[in-house]
PDB file of N, CA and C in Angstrom:
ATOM      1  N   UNK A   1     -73.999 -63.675   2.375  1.00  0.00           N
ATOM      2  CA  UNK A   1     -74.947 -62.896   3.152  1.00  0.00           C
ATOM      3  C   UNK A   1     -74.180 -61.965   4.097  1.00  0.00           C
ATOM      4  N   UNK A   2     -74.618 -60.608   4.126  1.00  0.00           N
ATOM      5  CA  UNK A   2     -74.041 -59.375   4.995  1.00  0.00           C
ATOM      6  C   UNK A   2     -74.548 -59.990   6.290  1.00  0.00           C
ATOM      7  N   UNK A   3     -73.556 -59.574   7.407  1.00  0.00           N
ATOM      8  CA  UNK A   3     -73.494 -59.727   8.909  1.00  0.00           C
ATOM      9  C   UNK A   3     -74.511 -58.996   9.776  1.00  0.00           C
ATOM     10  N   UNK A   4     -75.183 -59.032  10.567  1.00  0.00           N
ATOM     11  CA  UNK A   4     -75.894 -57.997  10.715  1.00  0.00           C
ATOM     12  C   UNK A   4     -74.814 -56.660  11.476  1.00  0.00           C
ATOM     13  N   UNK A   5     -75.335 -55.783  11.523  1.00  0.00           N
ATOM     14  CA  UNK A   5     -74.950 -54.966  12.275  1.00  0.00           C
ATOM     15  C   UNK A   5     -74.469 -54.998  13.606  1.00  0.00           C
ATOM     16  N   UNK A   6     -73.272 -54.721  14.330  1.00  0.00           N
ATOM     17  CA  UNK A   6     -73.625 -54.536  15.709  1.00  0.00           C
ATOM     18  C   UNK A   6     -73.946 -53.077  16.336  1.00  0.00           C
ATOM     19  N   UNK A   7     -74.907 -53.321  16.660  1.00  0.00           N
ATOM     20  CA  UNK A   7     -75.517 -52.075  17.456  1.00  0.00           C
ATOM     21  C   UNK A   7     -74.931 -51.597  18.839  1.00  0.00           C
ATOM     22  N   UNK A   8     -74.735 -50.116  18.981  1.00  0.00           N
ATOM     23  CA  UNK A   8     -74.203 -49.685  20.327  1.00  0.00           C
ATOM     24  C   UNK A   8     -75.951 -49.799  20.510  1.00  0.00           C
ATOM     25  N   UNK A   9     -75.814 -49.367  22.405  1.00  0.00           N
ATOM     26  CA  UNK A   9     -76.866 -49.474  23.212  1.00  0.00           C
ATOM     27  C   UNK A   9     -78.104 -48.425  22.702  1.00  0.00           C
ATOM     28  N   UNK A  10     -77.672 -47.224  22.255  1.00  0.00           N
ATOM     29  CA  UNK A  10     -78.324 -46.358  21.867  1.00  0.00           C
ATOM     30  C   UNK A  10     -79.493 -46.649  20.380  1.00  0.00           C
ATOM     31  N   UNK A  11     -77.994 -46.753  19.834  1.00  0.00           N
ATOM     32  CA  UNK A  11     -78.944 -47.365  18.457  1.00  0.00           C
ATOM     33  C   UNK A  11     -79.695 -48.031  18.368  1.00  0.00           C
ATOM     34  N   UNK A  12     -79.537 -49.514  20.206  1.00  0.00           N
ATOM     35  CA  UNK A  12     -80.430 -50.556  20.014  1.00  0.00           C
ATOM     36  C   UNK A  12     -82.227 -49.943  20.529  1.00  0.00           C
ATOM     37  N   UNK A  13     -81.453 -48.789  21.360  1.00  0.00           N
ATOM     38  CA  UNK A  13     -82.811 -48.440  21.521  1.00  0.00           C
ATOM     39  C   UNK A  13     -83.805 -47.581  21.150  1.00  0.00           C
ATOM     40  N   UNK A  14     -83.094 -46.618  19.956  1.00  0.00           N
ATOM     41  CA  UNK A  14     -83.798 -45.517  19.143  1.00  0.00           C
ATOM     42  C   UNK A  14     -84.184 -46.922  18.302  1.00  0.00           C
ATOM     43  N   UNK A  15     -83.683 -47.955  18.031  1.00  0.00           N
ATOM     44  CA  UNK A  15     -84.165 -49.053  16.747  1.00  0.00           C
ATOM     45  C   UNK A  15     -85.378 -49.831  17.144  1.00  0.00           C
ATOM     46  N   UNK A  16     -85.547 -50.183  18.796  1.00  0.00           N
ATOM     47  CA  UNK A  16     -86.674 -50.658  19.413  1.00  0.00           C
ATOM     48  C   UNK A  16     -87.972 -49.824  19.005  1.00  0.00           C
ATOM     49  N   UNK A  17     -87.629 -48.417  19.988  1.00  0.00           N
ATOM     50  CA  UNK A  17     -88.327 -47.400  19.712  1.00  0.00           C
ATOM     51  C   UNK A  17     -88.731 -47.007  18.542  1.00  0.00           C
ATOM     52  N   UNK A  18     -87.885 -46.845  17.109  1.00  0.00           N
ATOM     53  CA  UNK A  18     -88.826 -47.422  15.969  1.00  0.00           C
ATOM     54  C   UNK A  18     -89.726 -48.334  15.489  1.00  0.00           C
ATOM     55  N   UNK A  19     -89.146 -49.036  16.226  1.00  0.00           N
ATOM     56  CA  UNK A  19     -89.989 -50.568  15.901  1.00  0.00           C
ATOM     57  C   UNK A  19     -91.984 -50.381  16.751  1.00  0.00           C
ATOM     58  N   UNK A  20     -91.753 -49.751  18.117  1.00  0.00           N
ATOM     59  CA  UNK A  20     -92.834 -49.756  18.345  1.00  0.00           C
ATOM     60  C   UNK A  20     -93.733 -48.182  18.082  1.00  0.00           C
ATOM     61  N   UNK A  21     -93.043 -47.422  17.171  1.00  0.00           N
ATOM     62  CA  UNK A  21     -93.054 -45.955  16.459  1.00  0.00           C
ATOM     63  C   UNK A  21     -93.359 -45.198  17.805  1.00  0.00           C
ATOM     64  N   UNK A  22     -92.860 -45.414  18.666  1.00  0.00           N
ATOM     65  CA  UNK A  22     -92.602 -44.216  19.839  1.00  0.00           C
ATOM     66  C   UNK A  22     -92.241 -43.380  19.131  1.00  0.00           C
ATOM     67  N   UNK A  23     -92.649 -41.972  19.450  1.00  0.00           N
ATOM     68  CA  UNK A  23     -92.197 -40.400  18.644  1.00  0.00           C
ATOM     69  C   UNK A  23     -91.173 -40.391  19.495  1.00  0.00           C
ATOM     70  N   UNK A  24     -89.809 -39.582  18.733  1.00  0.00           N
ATOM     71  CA  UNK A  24     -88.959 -39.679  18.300  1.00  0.00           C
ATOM     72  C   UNK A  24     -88.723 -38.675  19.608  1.00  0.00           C
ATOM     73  N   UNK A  25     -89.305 -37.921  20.017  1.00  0.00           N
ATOM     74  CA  UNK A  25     -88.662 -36.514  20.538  1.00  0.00           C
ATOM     75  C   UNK A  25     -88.764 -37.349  22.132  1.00  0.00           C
ATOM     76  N   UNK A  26     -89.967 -38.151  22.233  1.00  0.00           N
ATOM     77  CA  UNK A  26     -90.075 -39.062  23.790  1.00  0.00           C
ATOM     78  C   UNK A  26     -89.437 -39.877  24.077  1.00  0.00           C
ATOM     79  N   UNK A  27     -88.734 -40.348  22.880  1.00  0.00           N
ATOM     80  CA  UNK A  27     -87.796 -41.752  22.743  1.00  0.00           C
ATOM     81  C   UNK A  27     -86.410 -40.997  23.022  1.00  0.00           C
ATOM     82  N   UNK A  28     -85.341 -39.885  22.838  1.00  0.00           N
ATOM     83  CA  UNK A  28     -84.718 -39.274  23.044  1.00  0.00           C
ATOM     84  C   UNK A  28     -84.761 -38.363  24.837  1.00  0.00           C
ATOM     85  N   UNK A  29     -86.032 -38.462  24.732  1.00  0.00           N
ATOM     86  CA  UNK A  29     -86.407 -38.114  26.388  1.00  0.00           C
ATOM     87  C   UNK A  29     -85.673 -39.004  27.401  1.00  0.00           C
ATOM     88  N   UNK A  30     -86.846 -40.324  26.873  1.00  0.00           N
ATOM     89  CA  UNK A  30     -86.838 -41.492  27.747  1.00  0.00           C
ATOM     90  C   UNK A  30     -85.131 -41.752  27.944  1.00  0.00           C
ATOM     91  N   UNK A  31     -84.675 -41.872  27.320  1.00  0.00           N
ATOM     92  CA  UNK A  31     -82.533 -42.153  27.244  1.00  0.00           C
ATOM     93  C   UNK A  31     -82.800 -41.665  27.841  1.00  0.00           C
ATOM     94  N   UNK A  32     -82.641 -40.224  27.478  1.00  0.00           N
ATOM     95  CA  UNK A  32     -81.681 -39.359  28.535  1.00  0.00           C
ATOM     96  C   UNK A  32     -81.747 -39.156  29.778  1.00  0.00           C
ATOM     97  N   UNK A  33     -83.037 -39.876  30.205  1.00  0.00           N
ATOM     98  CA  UNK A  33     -83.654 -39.648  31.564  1.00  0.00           C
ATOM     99  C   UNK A  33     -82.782 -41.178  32.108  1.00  0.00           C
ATOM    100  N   UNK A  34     -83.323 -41.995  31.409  1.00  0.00           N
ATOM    101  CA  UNK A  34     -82.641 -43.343  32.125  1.00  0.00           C
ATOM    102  C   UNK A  34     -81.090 -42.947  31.992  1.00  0.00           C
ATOM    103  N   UNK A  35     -80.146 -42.464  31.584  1.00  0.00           N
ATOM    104  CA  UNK A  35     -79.203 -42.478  31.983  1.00  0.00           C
ATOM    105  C   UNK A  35     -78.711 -41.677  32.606  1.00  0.00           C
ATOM    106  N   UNK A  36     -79.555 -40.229  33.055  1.00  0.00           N
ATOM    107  CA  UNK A  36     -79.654 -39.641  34.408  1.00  0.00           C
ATOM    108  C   UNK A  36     -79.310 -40.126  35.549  1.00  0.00           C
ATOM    109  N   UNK A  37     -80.885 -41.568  35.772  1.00  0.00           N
ATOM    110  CA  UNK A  37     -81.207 -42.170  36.282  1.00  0.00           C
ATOM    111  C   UNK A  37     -79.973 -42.967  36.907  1.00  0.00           C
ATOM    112  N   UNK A  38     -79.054 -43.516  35.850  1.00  0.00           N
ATOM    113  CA  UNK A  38     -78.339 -44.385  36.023  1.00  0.00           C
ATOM    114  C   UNK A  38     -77.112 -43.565  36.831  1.00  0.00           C
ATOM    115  N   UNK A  39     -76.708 -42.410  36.456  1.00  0.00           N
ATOM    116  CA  UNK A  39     -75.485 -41.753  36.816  1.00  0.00           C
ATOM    117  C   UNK A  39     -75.903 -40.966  38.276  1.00  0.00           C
ATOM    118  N   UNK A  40     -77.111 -41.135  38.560  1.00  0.00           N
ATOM    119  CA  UNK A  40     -77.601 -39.977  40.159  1.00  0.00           C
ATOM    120  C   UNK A  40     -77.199 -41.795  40.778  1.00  0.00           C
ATOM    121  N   UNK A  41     -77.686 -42.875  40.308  1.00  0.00           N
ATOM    122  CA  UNK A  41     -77.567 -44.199  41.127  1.00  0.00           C
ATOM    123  C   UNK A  41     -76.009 -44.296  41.535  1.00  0.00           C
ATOM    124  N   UNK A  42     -75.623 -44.065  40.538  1.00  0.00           N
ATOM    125  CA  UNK A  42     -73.642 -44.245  40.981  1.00  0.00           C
ATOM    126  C   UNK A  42     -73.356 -43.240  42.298  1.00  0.00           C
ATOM    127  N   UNK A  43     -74.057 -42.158  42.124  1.00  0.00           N
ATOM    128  CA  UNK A  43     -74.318 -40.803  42.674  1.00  0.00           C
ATOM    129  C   UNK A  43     -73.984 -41.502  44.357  1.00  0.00           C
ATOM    130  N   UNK A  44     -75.115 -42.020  43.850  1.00  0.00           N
ATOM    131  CA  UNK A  44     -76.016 -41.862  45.576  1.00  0.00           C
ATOM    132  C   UNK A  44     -75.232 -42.830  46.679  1.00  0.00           C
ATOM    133  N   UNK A  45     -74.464 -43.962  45.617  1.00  0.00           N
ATOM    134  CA  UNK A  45     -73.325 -44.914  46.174  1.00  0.00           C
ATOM    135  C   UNK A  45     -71.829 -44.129  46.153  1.00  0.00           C
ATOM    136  N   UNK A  46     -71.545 -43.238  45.955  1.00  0.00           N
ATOM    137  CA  UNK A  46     -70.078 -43.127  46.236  1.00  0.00           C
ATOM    138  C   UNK A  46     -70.337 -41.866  46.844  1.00  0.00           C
ATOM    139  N   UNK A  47     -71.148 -41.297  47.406  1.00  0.00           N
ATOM    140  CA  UNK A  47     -71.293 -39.962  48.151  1.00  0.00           C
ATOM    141  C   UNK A  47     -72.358 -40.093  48.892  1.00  0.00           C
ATOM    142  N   UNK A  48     -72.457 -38.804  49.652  1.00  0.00           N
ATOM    143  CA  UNK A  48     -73.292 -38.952  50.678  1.00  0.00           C
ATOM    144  C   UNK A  48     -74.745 -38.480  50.451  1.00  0.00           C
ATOM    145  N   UNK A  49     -75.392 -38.958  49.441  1.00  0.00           N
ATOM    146  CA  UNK A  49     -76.294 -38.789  49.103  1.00  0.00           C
ATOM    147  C   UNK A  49     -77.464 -39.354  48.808  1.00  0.00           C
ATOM    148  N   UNK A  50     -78.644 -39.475  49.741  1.00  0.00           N
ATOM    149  CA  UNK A  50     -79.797 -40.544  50.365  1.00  0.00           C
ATOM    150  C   UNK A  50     -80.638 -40.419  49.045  1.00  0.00           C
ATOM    151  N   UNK A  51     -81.382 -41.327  49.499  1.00  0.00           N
ATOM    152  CA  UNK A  51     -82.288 -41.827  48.645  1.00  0.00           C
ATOM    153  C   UNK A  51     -83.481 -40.640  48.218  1.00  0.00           C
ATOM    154  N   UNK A  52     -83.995 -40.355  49.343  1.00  0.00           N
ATOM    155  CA  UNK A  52     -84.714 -39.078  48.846  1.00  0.00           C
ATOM    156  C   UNK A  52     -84.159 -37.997  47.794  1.00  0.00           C
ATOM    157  N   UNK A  53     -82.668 -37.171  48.448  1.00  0.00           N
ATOM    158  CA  UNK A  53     -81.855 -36.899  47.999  1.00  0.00           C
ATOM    159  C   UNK A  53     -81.877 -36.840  46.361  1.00  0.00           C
ATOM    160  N   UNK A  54     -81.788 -38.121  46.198  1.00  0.00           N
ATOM    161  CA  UNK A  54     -81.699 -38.689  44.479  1.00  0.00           C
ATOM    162  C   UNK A  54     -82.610 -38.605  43.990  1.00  0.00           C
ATOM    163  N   UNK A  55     -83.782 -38.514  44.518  1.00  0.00           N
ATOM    164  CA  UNK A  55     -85.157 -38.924  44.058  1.00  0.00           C
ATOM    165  C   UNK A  55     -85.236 -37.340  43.374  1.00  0.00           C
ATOM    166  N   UNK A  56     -85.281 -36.499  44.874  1.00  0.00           N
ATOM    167  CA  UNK A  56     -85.273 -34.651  44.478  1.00  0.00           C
ATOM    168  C   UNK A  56     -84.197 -34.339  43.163  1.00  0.00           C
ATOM    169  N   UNK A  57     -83.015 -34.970  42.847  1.00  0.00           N
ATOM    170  CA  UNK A  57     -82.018 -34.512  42.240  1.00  0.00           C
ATOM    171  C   UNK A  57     -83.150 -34.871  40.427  1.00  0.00           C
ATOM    172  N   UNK A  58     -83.317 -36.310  40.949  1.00  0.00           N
ATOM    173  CA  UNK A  58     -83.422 -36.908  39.799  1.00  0.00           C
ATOM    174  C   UNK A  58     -85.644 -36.215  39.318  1.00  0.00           C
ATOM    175  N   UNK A  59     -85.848 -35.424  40.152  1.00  0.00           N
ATOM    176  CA  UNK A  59     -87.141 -34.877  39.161  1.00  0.00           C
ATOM    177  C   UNK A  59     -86.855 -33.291  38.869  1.00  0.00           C
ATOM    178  N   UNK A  60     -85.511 -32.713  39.360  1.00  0.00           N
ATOM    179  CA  UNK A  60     -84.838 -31.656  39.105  1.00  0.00           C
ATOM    180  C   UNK A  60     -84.779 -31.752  37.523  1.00  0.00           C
ATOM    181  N   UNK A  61     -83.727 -33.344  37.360  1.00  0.00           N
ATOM    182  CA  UNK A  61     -83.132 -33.445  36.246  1.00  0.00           C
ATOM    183  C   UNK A  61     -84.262 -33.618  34.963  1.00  0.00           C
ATOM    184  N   UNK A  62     -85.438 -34.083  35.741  1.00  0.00           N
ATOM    185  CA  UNK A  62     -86.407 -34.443  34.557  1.00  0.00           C
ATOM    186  C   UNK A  62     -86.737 -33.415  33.871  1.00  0.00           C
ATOM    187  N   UNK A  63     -86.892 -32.305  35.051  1.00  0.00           N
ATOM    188  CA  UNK A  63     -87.359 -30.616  33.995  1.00  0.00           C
ATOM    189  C   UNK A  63     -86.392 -30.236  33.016  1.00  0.00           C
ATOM    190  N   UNK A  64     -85.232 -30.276  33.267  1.00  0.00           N
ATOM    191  CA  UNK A  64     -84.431 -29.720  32.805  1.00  0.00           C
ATOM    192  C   UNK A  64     -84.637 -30.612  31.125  1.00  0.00           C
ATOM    193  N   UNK A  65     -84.629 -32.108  31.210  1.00  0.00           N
ATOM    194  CA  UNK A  65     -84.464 -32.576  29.998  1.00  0.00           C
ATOM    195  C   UNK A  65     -85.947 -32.615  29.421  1.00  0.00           C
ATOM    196  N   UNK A  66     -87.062 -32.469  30.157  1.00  0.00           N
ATOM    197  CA  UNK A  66     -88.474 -32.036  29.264  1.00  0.00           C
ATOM    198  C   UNK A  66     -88.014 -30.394  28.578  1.00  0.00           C
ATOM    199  N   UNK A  67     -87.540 -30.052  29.112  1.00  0.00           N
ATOM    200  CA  UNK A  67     -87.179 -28.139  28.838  1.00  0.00           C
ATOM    201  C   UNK A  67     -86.249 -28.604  27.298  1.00  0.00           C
ATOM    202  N   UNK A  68     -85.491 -29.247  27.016  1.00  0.00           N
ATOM    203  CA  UNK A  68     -84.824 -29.364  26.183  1.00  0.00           C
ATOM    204  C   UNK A  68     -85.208 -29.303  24.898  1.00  0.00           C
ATOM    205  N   UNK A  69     -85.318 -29.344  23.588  1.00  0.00           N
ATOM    206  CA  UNK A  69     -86.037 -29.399  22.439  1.00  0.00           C
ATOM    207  C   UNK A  69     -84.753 -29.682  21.085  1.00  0.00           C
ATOM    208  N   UNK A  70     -85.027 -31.166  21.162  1.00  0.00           N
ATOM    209  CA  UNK A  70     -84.015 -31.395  20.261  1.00  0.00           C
ATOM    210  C   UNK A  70     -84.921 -31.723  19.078  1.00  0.00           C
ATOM    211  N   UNK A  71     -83.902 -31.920  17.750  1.00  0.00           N
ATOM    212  CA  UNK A  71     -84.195 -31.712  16.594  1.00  0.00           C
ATOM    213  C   UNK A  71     -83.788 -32.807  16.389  1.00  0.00           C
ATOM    214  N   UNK A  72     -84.903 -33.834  15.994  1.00  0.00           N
ATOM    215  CA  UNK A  72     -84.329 -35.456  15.691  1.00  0.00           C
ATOM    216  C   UNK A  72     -84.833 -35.455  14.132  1.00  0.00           C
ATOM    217  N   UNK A  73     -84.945 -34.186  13.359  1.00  0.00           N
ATOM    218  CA  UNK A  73     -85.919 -34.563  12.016  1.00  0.00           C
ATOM    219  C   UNK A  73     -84.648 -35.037  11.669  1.00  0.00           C
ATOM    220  N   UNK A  74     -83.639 -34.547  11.554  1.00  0.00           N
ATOM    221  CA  UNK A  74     -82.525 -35.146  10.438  1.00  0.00           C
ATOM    222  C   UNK A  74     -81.446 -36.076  10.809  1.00  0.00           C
ATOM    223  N   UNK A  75     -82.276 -37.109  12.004  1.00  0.00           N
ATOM    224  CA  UNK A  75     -80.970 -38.205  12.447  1.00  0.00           C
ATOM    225  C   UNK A  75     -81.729 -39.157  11.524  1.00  0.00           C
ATOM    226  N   UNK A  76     -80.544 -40.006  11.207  1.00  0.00           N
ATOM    227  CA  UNK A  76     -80.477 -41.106  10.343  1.00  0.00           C
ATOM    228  C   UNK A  76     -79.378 -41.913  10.688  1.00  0.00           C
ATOM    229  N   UNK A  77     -79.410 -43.167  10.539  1.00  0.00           N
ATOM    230  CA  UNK A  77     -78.446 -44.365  10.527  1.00  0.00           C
ATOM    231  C   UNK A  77     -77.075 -43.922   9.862  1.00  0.00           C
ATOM    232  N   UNK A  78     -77.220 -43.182   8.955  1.00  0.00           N
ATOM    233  CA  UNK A  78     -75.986 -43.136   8.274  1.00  0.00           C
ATOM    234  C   UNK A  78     -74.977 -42.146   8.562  1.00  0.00           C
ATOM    235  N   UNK A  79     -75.755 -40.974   9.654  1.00  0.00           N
ATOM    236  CA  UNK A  79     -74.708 -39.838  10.508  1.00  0.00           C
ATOM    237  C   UNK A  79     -74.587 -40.489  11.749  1.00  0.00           C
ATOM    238  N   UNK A  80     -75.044 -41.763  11.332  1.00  0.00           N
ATOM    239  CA  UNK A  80     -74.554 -41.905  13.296  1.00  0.00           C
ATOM    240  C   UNK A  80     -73.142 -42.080  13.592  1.00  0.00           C
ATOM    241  N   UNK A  81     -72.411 -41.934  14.464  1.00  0.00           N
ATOM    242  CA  UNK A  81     -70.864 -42.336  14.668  1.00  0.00           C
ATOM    243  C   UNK A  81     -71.006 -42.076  16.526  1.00  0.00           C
ATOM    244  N   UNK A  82     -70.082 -43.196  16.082  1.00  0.00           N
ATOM    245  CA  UNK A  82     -69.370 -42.943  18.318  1.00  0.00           C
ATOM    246  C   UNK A  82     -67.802 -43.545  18.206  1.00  0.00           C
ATOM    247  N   UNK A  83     -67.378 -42.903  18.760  1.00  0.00           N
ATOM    248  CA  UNK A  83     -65.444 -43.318  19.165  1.00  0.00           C
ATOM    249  C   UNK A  83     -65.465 -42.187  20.095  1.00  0.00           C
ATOM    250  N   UNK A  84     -65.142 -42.780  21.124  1.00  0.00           N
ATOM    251  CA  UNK A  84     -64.859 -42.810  22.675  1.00  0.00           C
ATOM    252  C   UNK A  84     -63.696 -44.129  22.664  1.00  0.00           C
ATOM    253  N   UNK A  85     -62.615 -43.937  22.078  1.00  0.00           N
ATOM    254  CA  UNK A  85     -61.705 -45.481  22.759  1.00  0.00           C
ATOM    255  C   UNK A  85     -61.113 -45.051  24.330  1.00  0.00           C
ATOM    256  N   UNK A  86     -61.138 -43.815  24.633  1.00  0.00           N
ATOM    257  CA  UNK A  86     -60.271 -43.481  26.326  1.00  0.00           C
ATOM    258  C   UNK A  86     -62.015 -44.213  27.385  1.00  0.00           C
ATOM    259  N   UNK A  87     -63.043 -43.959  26.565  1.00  0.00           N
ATOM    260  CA  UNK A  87     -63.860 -44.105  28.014  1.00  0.00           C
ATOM    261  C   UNK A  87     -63.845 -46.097  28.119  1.00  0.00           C
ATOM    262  N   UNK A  88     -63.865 -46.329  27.167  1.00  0.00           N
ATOM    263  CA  UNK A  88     -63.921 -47.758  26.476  1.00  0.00           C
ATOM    264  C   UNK A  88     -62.401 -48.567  26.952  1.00  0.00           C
ATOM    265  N   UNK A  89     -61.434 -47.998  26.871  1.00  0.00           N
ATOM    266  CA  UNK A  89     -60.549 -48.466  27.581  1.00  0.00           C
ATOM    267  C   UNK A  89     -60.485 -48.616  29.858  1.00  0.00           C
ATOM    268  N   UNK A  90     -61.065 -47.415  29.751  1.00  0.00           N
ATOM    269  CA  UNK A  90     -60.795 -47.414  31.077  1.00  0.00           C
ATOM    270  C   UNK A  90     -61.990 -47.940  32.006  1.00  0.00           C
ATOM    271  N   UNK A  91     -63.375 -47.995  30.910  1.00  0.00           N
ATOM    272  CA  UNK A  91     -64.514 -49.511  31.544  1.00  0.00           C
ATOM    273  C   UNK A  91     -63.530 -50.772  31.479  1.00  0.00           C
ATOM    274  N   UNK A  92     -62.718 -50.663  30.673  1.00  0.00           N
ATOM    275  CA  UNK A  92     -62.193 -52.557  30.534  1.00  0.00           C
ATOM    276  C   UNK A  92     -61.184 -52.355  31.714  1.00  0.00           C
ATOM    277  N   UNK A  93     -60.286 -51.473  32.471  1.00  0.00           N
ATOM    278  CA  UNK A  93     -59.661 -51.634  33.430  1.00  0.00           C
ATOM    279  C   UNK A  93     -60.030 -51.417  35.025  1.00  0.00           C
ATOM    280  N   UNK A  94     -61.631 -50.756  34.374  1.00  0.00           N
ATOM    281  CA  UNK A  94     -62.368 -50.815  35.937  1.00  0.00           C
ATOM    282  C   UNK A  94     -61.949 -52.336  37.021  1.00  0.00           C
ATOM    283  N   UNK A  95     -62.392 -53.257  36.235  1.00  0.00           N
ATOM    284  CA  UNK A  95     -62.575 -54.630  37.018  1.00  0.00           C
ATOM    285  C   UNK A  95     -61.257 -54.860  37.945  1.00  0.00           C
ATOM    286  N   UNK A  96     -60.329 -54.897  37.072  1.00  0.00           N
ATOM    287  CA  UNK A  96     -59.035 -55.013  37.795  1.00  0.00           C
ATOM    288  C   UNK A  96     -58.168 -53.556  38.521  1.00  0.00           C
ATOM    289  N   UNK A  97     -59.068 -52.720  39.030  1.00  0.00           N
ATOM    290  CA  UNK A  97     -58.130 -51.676  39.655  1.00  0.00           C
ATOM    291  C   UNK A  97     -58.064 -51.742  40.685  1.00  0.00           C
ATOM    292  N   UNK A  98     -56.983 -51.395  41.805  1.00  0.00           N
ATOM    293  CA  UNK A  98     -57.212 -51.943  42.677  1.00  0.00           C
ATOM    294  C   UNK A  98     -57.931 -51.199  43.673  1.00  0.00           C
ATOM    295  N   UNK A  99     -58.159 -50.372  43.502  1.00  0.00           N
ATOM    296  CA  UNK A  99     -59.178 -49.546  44.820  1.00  0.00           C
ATOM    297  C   UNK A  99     -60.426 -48.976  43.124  1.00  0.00           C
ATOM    298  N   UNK A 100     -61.578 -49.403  43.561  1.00  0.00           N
ATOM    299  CA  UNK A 100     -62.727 -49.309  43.265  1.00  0.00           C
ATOM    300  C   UNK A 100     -63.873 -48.436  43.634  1.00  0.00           C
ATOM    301  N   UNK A 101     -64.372 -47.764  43.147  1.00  0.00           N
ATOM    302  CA  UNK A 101     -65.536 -46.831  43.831  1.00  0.00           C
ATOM    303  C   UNK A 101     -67.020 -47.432  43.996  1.00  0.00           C
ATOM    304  N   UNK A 102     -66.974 -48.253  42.965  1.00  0.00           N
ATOM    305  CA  UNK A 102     -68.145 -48.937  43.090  1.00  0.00           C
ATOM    306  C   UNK A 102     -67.756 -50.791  42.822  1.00  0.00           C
ATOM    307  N   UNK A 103     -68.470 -51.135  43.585  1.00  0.00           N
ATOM    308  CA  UNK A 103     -67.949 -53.081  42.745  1.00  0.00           C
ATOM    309  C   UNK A 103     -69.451 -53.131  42.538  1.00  0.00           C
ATOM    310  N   UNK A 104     -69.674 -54.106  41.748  1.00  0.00           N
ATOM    311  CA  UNK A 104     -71.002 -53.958  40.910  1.00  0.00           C
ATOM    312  C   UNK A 104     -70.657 -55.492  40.130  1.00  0.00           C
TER     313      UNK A 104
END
């Protein structure tokens, strides 16, 4: 019997998002917004930048990615690819560096 797959985060969640047939163009939204979301949060901890602040940044960012118009007719499982080994290496040496921007 074949192994299953391991899924990056993305895949796990365009694969959810199939599963509950979210359209494709809202499901590509929704990411990109949560990881907006996620990168104004790092934001708002290593600079001087309040909560409101983030809030304004982060419905800036929402127009910009409703404005967007991507073309998901021709993604498929089988063009997918990711290799990033420099960003993937240097998450695994976050923990142990010795001056940190964020501890988490």
């Amino acid at each position: 019997m074949k192994p299953p797959p391991v899924l990056h985060y993305p895949v796990a969640y365009g694969t959810i998002a199939a599963m509950l047939r979210l359209p494709p163009d809202e499901t590509v939204e929704t990411y990109l917004f949560s990881g907006a979301a996620s990168l104004v949060s790092v934001a708002s901890r290593i600079m001087p930048l309040g909560q409101t602040e983030a809030q304004k940044l982060l419905f800036r960012l929402n127009r910009v990615l409703t404005s967007w118009r991507i073309d998901v007719s021709g993604l498929c499982l089988e063009k997918l690819q990711t290799f990033s080994p420099g960003l993937e290496v240097a998450s695994m040496r976050h923990e142990t560096l010795y001056t940190r921007l964020c501890m988490s």
